[in-house]
C-alpha atoms as a PDB file:
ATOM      1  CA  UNK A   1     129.345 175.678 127.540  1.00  0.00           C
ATOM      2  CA  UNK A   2     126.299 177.007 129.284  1.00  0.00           C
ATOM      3  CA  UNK A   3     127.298 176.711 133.383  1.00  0.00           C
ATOM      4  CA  UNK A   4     124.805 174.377 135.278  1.00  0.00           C
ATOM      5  CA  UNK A   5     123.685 177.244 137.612  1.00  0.00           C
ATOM      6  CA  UNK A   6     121.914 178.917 134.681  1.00  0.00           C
ATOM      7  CA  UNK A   7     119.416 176.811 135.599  1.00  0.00           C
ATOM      8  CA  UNK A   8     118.672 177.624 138.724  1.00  0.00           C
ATOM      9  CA  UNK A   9     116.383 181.131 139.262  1.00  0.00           C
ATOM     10  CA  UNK A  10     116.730 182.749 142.797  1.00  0.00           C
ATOM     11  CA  UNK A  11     114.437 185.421 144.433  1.00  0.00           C
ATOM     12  CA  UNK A  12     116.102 187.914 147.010  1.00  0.00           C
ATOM     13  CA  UNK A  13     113.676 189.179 149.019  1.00  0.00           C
ATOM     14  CA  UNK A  14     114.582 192.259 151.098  1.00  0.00           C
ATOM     15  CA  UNK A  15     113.138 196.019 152.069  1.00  0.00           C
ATOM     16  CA  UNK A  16     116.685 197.388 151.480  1.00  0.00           C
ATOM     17  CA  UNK A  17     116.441 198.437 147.696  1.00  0.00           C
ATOM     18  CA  UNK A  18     120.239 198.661 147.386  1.00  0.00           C
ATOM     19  CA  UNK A  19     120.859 195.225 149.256  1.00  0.00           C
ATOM     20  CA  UNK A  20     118.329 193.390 146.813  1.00  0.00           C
ATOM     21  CA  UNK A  21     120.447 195.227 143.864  1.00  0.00           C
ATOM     22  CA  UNK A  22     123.647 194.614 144.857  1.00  0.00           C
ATOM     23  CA  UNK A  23     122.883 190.844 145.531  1.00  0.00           C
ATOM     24  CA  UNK A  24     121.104 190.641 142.229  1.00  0.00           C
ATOM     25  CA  UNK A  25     124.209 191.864 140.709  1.00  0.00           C
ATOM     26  CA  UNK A  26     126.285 189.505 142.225  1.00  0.00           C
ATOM     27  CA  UNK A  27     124.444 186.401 142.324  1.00  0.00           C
ATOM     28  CA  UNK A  28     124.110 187.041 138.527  1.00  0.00           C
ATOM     29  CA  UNK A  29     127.579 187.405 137.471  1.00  0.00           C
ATOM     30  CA  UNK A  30     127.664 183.866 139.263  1.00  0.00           C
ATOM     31  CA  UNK A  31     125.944 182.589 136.608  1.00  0.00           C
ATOM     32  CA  UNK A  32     122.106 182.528 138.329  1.00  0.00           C
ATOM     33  CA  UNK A  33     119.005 183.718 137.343  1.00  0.00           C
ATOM     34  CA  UNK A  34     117.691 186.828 139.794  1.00  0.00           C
ATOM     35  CA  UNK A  35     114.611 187.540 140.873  1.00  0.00           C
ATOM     36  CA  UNK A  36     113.746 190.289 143.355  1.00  0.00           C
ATOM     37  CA  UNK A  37     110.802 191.537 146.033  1.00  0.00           C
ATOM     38  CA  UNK A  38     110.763 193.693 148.548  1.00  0.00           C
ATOM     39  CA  UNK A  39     108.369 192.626 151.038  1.00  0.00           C
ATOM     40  CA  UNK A  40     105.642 189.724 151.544  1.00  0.00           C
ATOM     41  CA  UNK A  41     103.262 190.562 148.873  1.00  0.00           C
ATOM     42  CA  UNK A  42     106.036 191.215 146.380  1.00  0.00           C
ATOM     43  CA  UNK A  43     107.300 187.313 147.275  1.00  0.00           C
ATOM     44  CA  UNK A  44     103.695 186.197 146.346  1.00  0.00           C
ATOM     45  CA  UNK A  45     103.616 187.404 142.753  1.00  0.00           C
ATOM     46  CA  UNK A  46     106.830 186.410 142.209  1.00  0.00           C
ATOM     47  CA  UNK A  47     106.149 182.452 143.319  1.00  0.00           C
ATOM     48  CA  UNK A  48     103.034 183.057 141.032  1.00  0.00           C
ATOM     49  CA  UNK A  49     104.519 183.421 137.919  1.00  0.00           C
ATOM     50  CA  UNK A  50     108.131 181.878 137.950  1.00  0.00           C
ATOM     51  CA  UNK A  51     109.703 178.592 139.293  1.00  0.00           C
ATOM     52  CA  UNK A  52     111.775 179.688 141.779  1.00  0.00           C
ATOM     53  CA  UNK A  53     114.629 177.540 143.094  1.00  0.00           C
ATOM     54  CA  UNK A  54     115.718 179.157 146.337  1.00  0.00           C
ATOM     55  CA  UNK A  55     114.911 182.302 148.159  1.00  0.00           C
ATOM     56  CA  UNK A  56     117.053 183.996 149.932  1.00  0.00           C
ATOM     57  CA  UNK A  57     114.858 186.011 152.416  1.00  0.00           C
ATOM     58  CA  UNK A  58     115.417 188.618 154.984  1.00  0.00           C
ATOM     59  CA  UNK A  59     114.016 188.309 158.609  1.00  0.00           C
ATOM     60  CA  UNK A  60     113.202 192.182 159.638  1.00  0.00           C
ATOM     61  CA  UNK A  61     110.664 192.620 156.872  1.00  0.00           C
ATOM     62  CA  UNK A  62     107.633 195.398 157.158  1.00  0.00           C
ATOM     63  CA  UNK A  63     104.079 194.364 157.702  1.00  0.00           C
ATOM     64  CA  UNK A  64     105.032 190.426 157.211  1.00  0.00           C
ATOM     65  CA  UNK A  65     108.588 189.172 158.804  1.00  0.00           C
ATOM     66  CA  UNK A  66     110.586 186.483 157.574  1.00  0.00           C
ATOM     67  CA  UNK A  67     109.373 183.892 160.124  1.00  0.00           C
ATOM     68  CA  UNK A  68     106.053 184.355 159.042  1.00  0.00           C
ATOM     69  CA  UNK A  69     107.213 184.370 155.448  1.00  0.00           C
ATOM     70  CA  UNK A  70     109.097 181.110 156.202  1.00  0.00           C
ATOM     71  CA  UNK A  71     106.318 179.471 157.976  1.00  0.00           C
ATOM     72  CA  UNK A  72     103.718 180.154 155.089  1.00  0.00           C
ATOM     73  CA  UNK A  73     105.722 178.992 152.347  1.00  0.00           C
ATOM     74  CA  UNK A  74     106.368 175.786 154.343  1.00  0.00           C
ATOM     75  CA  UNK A  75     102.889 175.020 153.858  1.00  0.00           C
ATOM     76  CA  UNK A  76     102.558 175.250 150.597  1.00  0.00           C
ATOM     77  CA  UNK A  77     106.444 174.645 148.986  1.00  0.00           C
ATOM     78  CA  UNK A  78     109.647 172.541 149.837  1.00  0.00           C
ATOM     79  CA  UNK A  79     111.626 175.618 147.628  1.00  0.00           C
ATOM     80  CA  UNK A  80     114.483 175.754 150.121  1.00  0.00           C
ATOM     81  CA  UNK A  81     115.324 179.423 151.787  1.00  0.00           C
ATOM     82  CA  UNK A  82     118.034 180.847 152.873  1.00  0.00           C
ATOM     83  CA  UNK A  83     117.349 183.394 155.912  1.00  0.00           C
ATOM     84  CA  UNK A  84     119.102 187.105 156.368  1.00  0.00           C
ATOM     85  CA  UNK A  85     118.813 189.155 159.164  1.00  0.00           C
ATOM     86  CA  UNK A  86     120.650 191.856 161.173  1.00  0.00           C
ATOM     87  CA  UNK A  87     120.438 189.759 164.601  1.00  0.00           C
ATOM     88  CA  UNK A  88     122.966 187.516 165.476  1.00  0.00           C
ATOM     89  CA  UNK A  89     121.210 186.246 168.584  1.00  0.00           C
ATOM     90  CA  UNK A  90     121.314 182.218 168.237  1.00  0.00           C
ATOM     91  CA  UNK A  91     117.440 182.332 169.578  1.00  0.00           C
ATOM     92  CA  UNK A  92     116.814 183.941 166.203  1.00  0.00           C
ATOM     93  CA  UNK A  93     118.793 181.749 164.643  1.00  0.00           C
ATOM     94  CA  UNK A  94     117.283 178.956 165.672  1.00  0.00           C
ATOM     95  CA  UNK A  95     113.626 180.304 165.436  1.00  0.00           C
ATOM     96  CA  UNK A  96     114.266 180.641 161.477  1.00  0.00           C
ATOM     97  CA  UNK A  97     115.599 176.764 161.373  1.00  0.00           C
ATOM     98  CA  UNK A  98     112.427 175.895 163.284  1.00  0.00           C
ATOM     99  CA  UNK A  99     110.478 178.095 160.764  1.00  0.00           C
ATOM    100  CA  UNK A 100     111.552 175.724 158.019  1.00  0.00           C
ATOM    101  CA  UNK A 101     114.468 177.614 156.800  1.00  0.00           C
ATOM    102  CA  UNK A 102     117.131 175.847 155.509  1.00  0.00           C
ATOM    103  CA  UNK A 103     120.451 177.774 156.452  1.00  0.00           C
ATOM    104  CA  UNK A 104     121.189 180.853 157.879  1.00  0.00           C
ATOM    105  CA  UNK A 105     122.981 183.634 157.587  1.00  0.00           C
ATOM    106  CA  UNK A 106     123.815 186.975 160.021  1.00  0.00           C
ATOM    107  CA  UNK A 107     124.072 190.597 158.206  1.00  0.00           C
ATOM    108  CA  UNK A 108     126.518 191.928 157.121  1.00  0.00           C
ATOM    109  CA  UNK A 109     127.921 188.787 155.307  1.00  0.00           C
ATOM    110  CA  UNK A 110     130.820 188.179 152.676  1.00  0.00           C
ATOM    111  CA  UNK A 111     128.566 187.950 149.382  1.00  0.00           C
ATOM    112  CA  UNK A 112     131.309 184.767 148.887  1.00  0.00           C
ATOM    113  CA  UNK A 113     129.742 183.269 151.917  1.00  0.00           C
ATOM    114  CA  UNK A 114     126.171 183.481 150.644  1.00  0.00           C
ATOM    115  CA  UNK A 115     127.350 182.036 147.215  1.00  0.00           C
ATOM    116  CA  UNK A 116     128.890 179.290 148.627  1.00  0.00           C
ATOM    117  CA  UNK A 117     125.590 179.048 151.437  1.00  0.00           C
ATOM    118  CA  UNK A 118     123.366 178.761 147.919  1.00  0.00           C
ATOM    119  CA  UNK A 119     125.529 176.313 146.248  1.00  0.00           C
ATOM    120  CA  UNK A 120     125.804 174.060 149.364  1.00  0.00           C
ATOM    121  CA  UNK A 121     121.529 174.044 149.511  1.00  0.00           C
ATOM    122  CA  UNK A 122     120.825 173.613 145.806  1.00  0.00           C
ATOM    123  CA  UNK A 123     123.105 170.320 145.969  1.00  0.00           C
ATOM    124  CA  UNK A 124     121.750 168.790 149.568  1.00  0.00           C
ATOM    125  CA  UNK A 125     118.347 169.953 148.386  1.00  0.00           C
ATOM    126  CA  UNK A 126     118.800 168.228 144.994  1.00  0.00           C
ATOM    127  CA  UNK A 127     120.940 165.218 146.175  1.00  0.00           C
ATOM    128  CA  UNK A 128     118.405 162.189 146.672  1.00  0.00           C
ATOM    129  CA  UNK A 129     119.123 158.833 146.903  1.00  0.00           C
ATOM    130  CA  UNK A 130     119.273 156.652 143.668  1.00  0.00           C
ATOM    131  CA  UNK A 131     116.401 154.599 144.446  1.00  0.00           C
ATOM    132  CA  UNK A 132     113.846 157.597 145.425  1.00  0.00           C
ATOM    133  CA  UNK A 133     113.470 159.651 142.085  1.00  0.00           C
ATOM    134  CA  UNK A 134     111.612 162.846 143.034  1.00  0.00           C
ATOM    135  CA  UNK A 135     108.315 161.816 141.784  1.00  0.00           C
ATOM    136  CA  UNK A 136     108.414 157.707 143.118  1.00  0.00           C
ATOM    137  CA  UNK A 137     106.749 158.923 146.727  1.00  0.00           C
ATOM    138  CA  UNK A 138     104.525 161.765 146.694  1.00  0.00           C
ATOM    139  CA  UNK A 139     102.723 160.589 150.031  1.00  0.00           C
ATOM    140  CA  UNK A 140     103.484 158.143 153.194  1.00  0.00           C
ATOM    141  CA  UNK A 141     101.152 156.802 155.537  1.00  0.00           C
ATOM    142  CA  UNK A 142     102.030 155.281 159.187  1.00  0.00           C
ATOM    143  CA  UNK A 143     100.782 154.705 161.819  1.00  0.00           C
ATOM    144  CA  UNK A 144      97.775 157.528 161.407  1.00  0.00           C
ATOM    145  CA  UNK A 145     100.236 159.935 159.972  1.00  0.00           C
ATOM    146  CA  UNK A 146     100.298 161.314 156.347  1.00  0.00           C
ATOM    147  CA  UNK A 147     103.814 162.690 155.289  1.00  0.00           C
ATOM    148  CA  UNK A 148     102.923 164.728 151.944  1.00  0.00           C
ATOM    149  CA  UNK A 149     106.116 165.631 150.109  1.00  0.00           C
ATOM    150  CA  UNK A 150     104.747 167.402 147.538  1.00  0.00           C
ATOM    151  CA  UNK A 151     103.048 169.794 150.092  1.00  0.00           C
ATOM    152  CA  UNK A 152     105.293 169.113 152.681  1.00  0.00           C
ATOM    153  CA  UNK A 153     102.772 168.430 155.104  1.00  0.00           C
ATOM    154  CA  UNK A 154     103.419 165.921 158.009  1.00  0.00           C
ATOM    155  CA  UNK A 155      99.779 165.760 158.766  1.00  0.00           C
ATOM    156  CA  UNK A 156      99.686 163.678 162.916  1.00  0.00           C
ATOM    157  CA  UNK A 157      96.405 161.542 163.231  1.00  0.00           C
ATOM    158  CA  UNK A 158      94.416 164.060 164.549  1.00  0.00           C
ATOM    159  CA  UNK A 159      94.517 166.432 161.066  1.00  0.00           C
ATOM    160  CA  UNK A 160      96.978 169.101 162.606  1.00  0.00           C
ATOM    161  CA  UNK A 161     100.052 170.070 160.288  1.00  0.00           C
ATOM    162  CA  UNK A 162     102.876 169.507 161.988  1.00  0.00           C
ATOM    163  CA  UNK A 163     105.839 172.110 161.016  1.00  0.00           C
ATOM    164  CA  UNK A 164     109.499 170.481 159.375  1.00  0.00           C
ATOM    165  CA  UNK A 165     112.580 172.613 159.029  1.00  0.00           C
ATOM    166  CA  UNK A 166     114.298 171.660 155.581  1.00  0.00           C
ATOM    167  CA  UNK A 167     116.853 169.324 157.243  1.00  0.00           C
ATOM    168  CA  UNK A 168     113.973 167.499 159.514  1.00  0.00           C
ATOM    169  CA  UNK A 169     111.797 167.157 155.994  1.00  0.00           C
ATOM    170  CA  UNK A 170     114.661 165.630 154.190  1.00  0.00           C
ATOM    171  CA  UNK A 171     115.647 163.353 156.771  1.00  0.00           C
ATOM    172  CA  UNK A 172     112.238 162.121 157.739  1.00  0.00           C
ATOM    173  CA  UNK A 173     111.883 161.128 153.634  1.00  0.00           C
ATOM    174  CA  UNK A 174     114.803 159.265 153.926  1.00  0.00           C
ATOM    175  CA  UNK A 175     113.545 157.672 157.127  1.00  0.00           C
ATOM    176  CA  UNK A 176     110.263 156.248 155.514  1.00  0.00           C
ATOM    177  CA  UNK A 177     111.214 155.914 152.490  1.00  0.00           C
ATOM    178  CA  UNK A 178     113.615 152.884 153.704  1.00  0.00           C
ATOM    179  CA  UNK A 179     111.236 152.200 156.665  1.00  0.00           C
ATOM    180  CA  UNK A 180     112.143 148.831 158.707  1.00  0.00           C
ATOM    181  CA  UNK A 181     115.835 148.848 157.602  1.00  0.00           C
ATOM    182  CA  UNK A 182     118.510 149.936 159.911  1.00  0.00           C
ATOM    183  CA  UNK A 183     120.712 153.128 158.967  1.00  0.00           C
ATOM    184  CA  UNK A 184     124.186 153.974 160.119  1.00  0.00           C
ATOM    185  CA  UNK A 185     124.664 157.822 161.049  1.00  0.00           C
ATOM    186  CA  UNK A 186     126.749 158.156 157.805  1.00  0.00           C
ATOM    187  CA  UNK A 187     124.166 156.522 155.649  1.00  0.00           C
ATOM    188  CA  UNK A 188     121.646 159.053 156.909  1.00  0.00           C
ATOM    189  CA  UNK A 189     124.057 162.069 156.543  1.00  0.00           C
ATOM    190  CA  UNK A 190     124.866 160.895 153.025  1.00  0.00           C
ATOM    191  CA  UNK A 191     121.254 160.253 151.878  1.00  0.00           C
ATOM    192  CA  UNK A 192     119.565 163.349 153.666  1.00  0.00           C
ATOM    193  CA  UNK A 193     122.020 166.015 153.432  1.00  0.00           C
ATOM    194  CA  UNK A 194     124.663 164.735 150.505  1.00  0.00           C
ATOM    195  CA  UNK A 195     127.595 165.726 152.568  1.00  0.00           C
ATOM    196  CA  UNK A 196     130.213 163.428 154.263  1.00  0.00           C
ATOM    197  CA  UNK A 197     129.424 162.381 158.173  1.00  0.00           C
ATOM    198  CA  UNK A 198     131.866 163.277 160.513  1.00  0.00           C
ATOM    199  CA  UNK A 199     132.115 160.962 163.902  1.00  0.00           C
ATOM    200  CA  UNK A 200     132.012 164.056 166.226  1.00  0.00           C
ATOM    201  CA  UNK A 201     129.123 165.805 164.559  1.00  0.00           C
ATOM    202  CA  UNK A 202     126.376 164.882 165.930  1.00  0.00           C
ATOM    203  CA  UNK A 203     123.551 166.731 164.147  1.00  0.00           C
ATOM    204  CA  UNK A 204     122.211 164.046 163.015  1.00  0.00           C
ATOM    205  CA  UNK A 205     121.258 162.449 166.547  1.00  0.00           C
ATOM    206  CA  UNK A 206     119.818 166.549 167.419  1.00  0.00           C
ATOM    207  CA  UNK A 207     117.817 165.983 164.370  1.00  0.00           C
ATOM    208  CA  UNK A 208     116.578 162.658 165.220  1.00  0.00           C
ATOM    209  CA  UNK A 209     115.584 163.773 168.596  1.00  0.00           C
ATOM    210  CA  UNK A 210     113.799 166.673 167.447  1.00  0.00           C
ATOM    211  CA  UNK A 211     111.655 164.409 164.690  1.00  0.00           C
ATOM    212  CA  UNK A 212     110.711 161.937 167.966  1.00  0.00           C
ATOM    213  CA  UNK A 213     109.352 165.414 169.530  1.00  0.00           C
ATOM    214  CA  UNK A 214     107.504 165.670 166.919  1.00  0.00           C
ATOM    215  CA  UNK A 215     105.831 162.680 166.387  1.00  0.00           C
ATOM    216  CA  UNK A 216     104.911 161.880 169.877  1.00  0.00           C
ATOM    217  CA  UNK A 217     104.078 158.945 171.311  1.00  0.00           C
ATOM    218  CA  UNK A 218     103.531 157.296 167.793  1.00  0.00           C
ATOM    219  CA  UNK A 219     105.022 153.854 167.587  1.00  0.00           C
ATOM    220  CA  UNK A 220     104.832 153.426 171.338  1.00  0.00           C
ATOM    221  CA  UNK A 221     106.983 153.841 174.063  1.00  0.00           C
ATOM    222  CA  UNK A 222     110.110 153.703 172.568  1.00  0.00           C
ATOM    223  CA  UNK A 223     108.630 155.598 169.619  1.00  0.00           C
ATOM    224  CA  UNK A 224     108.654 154.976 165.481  1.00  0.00           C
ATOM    225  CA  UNK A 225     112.541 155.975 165.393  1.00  0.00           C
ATOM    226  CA  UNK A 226     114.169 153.503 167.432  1.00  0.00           C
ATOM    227  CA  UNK A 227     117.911 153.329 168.168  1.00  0.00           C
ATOM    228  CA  UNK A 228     119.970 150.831 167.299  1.00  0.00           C
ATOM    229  CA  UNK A 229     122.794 150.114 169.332  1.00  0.00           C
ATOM    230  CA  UNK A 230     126.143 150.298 167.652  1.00  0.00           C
ATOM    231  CA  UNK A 231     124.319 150.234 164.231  1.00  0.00           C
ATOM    232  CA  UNK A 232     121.954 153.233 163.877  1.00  0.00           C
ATOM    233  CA  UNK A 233     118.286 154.127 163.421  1.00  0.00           C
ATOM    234  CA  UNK A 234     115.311 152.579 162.135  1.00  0.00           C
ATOM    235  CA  UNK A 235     112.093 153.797 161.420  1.00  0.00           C
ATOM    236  CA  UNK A 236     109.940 150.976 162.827  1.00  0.00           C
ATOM    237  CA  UNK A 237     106.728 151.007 161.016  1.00  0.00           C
ATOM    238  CA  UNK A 238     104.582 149.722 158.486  1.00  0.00           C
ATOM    239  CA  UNK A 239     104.532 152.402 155.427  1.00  0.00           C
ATOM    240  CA  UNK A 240     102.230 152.916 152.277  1.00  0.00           C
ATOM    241  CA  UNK A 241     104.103 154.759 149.488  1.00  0.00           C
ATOM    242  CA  UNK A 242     101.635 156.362 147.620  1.00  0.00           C
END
């Protein structure tokens, strides 16, 4: 029997010719598809002619670094990446979440830890919500704002492009997409990320708080993501699923 991850392609981008073989290797005998660039440009041609699945992409990168790399492709593609990089300062970590990456991970790593890292994406990346097939919403409009998933553009009322990490993008979907209806922490965990919720993590509050930053003083004073006490969240507007 053919293993499920045969279906998935990758593309390791990195400057360091032997790290982009040896993960190549590696990934493959896993039972994934490889790709492989070496720098920006390299990246470009390979999006160009293959579906790619996830990219696991290095920060310190000639000409064009990953950041940059990150930001770009969060323009144009919700293909979820997977960031490398020498540093281990949590600045830098954080700069690549705020990029739009959607984990992280510090060189040098246990190749193990990278597999798993991949696996883990794929299935929160892939894991939506029974009622929300991937093609049911392509657009949302609220209160001024466009949120285009198939872009993933969150476009505020005055035509700027407002930037999503991968966790903010799939929570705000899940938001809308169930818009006037309150939602316990562990419903939200379960529909955005596919993993269980745990009472003293509270990522999901940091990431609610950092989507109110975003959108401002839509919704009013108390803003379109209210809290509700004891319950949850609700994303208090009217929204047109397009």
């Amino acid at each position: 029997m053919t293993d499920i991850q045969t279906l998935h392609r990758l593309l390791v981008v990195d400057d360091d010719s032997d790290i982009r073989g040896l993960l190549a290797e590696q990934l493959g005998r896993a039972g994934y598809a490889v790709s492989t660039a070496a720098d920006g440009n390299e990246m470009r041609q390979v999006l160009a002619r293959e579906h790619i699945d996830l990219i696991v992409l290095d920060l310190n990168l000639p000409r064009e670094d990953g950041l940059a790399l990150c930001r770009e492709l969060r323009v144009r593609s919700t293909t979820p990446v997977i960031m490398l990089t020498a540093r281990s300062e949590p600045i830098d970590r954080v700069l690549g979440l705020e990029m739009g990456a959607d984990d992280y991970l510090a060189k040098p790593f246990e190749p193990r830890e990278l597999l798993a890292r991949i696996r883990n994406v794929l299935r929160r990346t892939e894991a939506l919500p029974a009622n929300m097939e991937p093609l049911a919403m392509r657009r949302a409009v609220f209160s001024g704002w466009v949120f285009d998933l198939e872009h993933r553009h969150l476009i505020d009322p005055a035509k700027r492009v407002v930037m999503l990490s991968g966790a903010e993008f799939r929570l705000l979907r899940v938001l809308v997409a169930h818009a006037n209806k309150v939602l316990s922490r562990e419903q939200l965990v379960s529909l955005s990320s596919g993993r269980n919720y745990e009472s003293q993590d509270r990522a999901i509050d940091l990431q609610i708080s950092r989507l109110r930053q975003k959108l401002g003083d839509a919704g009013g004073a108390d803003g379109l993501i209210k809290t509700v006490r004891n319950e949850g969240y609700v994303f208090a507007s009217a929204v047109t699923l397009e």
